[in-house]
C-alpha atoms as a PDB file:
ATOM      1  CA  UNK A   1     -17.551   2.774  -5.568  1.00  0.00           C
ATOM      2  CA  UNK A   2     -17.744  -0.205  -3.460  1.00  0.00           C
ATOM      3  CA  UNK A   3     -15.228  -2.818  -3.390  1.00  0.00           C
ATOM      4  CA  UNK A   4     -17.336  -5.757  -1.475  1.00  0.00           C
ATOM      5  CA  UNK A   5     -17.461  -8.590  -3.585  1.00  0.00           C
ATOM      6  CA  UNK A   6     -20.147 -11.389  -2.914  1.00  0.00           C
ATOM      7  CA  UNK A   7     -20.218 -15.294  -3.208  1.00  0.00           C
ATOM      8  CA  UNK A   8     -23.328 -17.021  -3.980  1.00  0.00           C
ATOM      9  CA  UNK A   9     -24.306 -19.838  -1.829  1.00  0.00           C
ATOM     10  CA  UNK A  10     -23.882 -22.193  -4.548  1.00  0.00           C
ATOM     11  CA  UNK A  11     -21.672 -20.665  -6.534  1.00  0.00           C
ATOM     12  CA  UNK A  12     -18.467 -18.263  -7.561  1.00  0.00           C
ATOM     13  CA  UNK A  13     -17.674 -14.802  -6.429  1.00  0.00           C
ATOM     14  CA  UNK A  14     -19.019 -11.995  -8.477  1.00  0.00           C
ATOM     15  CA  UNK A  15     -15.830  -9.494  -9.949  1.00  0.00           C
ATOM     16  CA  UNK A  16     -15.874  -5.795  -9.222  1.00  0.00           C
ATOM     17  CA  UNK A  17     -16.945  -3.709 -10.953  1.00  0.00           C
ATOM     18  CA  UNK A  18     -14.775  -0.647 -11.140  1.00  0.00           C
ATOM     19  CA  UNK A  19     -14.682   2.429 -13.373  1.00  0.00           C
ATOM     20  CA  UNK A  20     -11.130   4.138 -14.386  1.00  0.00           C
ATOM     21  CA  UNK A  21     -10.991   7.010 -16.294  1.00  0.00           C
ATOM     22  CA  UNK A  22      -8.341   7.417 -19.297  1.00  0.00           C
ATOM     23  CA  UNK A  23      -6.908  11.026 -19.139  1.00  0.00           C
ATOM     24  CA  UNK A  24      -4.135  13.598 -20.767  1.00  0.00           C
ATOM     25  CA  UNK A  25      -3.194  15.501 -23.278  1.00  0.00           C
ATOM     26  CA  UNK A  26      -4.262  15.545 -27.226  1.00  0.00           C
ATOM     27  CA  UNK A  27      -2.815  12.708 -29.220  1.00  0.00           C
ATOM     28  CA  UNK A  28      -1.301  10.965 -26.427  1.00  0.00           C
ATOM     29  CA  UNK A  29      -2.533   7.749 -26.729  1.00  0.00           C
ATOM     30  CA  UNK A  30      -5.810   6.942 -24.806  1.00  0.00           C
ATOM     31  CA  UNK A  31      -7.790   5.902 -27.587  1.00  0.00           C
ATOM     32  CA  UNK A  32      -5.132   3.194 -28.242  1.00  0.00           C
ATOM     33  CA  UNK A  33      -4.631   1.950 -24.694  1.00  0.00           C
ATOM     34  CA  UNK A  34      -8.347   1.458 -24.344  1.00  0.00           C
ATOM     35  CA  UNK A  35      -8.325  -0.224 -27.494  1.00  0.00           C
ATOM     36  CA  UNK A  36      -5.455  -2.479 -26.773  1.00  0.00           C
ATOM     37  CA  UNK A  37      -7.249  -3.771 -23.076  1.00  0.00           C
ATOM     38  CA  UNK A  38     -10.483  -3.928 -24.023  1.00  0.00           C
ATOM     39  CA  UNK A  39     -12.276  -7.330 -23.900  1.00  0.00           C
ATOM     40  CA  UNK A  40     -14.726  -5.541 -26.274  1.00  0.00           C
ATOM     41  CA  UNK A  41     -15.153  -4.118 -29.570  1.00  0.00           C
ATOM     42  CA  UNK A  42     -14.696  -0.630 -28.058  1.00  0.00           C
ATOM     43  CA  UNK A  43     -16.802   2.836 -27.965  1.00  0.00           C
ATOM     44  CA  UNK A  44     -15.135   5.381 -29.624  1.00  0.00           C
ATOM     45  CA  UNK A  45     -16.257   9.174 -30.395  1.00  0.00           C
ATOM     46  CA  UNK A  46     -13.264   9.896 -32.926  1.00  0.00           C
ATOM     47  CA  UNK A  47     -14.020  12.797 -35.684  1.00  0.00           C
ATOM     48  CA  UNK A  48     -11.741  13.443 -38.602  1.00  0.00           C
ATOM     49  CA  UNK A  49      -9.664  16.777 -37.270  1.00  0.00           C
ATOM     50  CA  UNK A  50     -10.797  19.474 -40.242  1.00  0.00           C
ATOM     51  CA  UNK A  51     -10.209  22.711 -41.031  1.00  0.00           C
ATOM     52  CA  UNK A  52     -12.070  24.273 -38.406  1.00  0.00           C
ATOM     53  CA  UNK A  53      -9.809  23.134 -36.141  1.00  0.00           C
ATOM     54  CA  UNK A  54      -6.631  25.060 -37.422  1.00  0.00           C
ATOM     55  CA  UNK A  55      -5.561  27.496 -34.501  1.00  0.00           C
ATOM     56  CA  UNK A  56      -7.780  26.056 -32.125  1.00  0.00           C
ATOM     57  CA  UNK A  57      -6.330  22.589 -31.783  1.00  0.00           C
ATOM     58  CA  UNK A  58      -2.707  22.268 -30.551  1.00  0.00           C
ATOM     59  CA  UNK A  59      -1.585  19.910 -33.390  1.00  0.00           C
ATOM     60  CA  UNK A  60       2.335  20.219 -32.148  1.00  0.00           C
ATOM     61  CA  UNK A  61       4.496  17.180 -31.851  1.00  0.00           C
ATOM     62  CA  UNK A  62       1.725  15.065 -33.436  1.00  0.00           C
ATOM     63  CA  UNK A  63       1.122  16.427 -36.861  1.00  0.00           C
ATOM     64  CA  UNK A  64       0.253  13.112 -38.031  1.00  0.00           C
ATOM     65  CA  UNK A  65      -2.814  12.553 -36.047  1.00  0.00           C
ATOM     66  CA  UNK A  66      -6.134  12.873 -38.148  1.00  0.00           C
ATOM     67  CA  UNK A  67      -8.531  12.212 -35.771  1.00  0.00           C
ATOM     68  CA  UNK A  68      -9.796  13.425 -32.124  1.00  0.00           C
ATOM     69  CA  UNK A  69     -12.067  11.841 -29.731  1.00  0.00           C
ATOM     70  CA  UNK A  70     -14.979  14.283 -29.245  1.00  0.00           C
ATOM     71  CA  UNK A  71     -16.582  12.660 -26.285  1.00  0.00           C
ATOM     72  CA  UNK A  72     -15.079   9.735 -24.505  1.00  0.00           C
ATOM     73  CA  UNK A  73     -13.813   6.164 -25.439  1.00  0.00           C
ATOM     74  CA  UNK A  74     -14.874   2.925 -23.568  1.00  0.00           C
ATOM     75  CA  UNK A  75     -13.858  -0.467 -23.037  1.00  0.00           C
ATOM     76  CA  UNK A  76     -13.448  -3.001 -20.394  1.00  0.00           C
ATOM     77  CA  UNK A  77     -11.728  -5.955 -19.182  1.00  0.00           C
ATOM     78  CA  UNK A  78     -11.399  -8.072 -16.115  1.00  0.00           C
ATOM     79  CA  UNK A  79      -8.030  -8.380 -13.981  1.00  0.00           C
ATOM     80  CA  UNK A  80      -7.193 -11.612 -12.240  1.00  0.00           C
ATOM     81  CA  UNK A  81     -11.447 -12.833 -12.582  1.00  0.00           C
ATOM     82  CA  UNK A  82     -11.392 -10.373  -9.556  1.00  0.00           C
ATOM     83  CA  UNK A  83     -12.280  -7.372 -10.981  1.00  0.00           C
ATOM     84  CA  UNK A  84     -14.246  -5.824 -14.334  1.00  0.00           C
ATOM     85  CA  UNK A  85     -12.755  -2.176 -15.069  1.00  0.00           C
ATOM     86  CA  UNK A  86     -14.865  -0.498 -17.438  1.00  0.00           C
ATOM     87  CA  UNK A  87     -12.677   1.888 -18.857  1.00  0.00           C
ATOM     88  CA  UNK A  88     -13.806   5.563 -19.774  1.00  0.00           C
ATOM     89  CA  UNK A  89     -11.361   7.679 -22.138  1.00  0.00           C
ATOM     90  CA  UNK A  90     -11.303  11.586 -21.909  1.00  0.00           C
ATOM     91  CA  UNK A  91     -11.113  13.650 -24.923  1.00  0.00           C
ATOM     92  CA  UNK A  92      -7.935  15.431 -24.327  1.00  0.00           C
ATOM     93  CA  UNK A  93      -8.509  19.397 -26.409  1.00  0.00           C
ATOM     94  CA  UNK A  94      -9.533  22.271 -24.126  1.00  0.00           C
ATOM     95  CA  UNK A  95     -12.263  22.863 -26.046  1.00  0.00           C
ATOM     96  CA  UNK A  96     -13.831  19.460 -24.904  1.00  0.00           C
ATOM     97  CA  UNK A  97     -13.041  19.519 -21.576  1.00  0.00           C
ATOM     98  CA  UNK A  98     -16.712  20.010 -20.363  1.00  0.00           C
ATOM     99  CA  UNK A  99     -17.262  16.396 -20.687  1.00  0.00           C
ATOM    100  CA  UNK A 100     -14.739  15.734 -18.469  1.00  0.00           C
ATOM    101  CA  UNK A 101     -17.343  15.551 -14.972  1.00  0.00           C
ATOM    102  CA  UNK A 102     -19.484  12.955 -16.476  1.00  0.00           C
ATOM    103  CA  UNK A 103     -16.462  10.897 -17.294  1.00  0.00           C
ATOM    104  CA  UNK A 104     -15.090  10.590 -14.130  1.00  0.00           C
ATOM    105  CA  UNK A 105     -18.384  10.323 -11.829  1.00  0.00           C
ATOM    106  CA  UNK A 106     -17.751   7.590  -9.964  1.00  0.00           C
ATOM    107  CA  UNK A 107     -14.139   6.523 -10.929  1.00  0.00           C
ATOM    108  CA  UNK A 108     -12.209   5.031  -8.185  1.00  0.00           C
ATOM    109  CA  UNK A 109      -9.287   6.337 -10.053  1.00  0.00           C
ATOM    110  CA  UNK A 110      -7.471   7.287 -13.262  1.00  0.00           C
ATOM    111  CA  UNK A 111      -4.493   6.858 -15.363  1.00  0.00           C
ATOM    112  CA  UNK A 112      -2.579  10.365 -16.604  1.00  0.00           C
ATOM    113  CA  UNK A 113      -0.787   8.914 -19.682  1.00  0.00           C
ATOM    114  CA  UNK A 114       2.041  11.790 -20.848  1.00  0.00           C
ATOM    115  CA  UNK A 115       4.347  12.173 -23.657  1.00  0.00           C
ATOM    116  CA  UNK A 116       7.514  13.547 -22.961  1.00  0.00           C
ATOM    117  CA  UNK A 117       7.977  15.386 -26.047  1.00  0.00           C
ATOM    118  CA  UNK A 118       4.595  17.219 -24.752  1.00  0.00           C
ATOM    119  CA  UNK A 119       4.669  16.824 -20.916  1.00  0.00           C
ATOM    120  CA  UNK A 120       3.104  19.961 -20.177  1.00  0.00           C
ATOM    121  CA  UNK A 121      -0.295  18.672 -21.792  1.00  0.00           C
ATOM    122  CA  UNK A 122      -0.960  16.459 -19.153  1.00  0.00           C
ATOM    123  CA  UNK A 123      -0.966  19.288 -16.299  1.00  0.00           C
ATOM    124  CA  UNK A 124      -4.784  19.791 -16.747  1.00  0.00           C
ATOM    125  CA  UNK A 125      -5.617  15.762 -16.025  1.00  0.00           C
ATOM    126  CA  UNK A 126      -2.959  16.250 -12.924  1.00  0.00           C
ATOM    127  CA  UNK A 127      -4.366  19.096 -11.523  1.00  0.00           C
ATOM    128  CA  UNK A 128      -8.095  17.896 -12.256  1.00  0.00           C
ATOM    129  CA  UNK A 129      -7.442  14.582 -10.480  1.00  0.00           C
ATOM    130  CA  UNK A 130      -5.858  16.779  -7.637  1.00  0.00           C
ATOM    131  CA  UNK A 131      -8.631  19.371  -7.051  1.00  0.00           C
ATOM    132  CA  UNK A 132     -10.874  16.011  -6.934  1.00  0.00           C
ATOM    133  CA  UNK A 133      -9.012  14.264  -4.559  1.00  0.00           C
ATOM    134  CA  UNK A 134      -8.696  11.622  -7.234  1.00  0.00           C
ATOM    135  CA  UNK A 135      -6.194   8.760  -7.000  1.00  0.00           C
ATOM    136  CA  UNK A 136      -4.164   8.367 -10.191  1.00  0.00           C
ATOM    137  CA  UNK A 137      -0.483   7.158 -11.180  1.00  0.00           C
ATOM    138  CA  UNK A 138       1.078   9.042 -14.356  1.00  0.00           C
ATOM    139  CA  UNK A 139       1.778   6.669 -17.097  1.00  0.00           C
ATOM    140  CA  UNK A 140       4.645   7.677 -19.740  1.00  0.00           C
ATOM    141  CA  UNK A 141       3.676   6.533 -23.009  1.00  0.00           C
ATOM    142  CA  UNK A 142       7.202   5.717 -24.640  1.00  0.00           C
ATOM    143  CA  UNK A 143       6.908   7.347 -28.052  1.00  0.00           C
ATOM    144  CA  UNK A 144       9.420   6.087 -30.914  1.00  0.00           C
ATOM    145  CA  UNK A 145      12.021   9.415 -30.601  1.00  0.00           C
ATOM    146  CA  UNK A 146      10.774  10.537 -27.700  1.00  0.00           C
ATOM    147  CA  UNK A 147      13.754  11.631 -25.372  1.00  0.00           C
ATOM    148  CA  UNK A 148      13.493   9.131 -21.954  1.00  0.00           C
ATOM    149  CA  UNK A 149      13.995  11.186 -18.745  1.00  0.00           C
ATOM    150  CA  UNK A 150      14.400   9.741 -15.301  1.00  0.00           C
ATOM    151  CA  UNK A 151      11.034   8.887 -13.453  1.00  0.00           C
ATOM    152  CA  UNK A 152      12.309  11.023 -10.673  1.00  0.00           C
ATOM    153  CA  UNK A 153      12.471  14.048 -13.298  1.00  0.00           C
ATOM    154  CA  UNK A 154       9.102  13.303 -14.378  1.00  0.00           C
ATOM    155  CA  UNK A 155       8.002  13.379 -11.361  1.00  0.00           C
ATOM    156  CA  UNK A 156       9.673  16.602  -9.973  1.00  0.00           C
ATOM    157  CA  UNK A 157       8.526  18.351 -13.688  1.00  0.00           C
ATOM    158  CA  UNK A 158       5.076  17.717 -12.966  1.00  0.00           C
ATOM    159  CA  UNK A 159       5.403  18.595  -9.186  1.00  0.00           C
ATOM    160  CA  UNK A 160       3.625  15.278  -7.742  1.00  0.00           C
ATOM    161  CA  UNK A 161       3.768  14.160  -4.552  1.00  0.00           C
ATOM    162  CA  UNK A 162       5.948  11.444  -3.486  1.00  0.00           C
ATOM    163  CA  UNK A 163       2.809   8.926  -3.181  1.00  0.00           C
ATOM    164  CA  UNK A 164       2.188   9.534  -6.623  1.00  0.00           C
ATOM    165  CA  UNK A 165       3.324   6.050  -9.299  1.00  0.00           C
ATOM    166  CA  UNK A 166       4.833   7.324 -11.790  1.00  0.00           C
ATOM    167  CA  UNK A 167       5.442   4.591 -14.861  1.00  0.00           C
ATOM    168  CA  UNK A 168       6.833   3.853 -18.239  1.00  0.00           C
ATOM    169  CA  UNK A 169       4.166   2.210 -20.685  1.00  0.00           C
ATOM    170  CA  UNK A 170       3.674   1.399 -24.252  1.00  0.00           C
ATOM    171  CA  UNK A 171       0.000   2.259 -25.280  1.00  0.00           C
ATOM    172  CA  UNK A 172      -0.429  -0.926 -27.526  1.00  0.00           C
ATOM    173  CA  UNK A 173       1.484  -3.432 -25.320  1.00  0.00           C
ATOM    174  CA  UNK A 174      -1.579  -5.648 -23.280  1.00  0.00           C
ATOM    175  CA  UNK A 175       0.696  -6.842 -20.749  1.00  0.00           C
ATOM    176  CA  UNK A 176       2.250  -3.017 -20.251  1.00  0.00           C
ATOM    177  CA  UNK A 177      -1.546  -1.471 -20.156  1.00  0.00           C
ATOM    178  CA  UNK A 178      -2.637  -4.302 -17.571  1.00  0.00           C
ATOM    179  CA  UNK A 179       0.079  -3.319 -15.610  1.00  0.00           C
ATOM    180  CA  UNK A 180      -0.371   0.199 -15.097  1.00  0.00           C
ATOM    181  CA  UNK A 181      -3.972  -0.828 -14.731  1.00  0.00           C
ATOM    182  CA  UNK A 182      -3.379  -2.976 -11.783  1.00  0.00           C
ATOM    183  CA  UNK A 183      -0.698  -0.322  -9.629  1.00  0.00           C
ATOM    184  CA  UNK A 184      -3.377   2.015 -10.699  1.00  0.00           C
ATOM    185  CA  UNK A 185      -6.054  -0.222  -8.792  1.00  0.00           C
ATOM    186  CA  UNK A 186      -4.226  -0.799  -5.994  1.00  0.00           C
ATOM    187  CA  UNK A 187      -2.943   2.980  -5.260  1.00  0.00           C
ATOM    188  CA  UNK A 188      -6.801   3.642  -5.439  1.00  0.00           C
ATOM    189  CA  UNK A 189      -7.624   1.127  -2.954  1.00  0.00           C
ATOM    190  CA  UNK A 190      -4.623   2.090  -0.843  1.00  0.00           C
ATOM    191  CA  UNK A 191      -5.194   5.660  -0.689  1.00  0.00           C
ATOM    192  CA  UNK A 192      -8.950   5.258   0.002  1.00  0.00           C
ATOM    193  CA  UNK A 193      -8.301   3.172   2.614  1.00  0.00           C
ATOM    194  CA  UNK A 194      -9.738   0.069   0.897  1.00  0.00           C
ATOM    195  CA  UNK A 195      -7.734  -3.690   1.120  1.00  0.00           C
ATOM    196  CA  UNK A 196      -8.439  -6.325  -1.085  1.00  0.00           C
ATOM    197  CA  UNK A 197      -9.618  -9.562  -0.127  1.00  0.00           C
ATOM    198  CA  UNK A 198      -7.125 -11.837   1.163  1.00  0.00           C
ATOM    199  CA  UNK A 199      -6.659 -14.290  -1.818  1.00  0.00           C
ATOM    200  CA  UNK A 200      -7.501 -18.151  -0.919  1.00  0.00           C
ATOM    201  CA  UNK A 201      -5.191 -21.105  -0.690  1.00  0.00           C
END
C-alpha cells in the first residue's frame, strides 16, 4: 500500500489510507481495542459461544467470555490528520483461521496483542506475520491478575527478533491503543523502506 500523500492545488493534503490488521489469540482483546479506536460505530461478527463449541474452543484462562468473533471486526480512525487506518480484527479460534488471508490482503502491518496468562496463543499470528514477511510489534494486553514479565522475556518466549517492538497496552485505554498504533506504523514504514513526509514548519 502506497504511502504518497497528495495536496490539491487549492487545498489540504489528503490522509493515508492504511489498513492494519488486529491479530492473536481467543479472548485476548481485539474486539475491544478496535472498539476503543474506532472513529466509528464498529463492524463486528461476534456469535454467542454455545454448546457446540465445548471441546473445540480453548475456553482456558477466559471462562468468562460469551462471545467469539466469527469473521473479522472493523473500525477506523485517523492519526495526527496524516493518516486513516482502517482497522481489520482477526477471529482468533483455529477453527476460523481460514479467514485470516482476506484479512490481511493488503495490510502494511499488524498488531499481535498477547496475554500473558495465555502467551502461547499468539504463536500462530507471530509465525503468520513471519511466513508473510509482515511487519508487526507484539502488544501485551495487561490483564487485571495477569503476572507482568519483563519485555525482554516476552520477547525471548516468543523467539522474535531483536527488530521486533514489543509493548505493554491496555485494550480499552485510547491513548494506549493509539500508541501502539503509531510504533506499529512507523516499524511498517521503517522496515519497508518507506519515510514519512517531513512535517512542515
Amino acid at each position: 500500500m502506497g504511502f504518497g500523500r497528495s495536496r490539491p492545488a487549492d487545498g489540504p493534503r489528503i490522509p493515508t489510507a492504511v489498513k492494519i490488521v488486529i491479530a492473536g489469540g481467543f479472548g485476548v482483546g481485539k474486539t475491544t481495542m478496535v472498539g476503543t479506536v474506532s472513529e466509528t460505530r464498529p463492524l463486528r461478527t461476534e456469535e454467542i459461544l454455545t454448546d457446540a463449541s465445548v471441546g473445540v474452543d480453548d475456553v482456558s484462562g477466559v471462562e468468562a467470555k460469551s462471545t467469539t468473533t466469527v469473521a473479522m471486526d472493523f473500525g477506523r480512525i485517523t492519526i495526527r490528520d496524516e493518516y486513516i487506518l482502517y482497522l481489520f480484527g482477526t477471529p482468533g479460534q483455529e477453527r476460523f483461521w481460514f479467514m485470516w488471508d482476506e484479512v490481511a490482503l493488503g495490510a502494511l502491518g499488524a498488531v499481535v496483542l498477547a496475554d500473558t496468562r495465555r502467551l502461547a496463543d499468539c504463536f500462530p499470528s507471530v509465525d503468520y506475520f513471519e511466513r508473510r514477511g509482515t511487519p508487526f510489534v507484539v502488544a501485551v494486553n495487561c490483564f487485571e491478575g495477569a503476572r507482568r514479565y519483563d519485555l525482554a522475556e516476552i520477547q525471548a518466549a516468543l523467539n522474535l527478533g531483536p527488530n521486533v517492538p514489543v509493548m505493554l497496552c491496555d485494550a480499552r485505554s485510547l491513548e494506549s491503543c493509539k500508541e501502539i498504533l503509531i510504533t506499529m506504523v512507523l516499524h511498517a514504514m521503517k522496515t519497508r523502506g518507506l519515510a514519512p513526509e517531513p512535517q512542515e514548519a
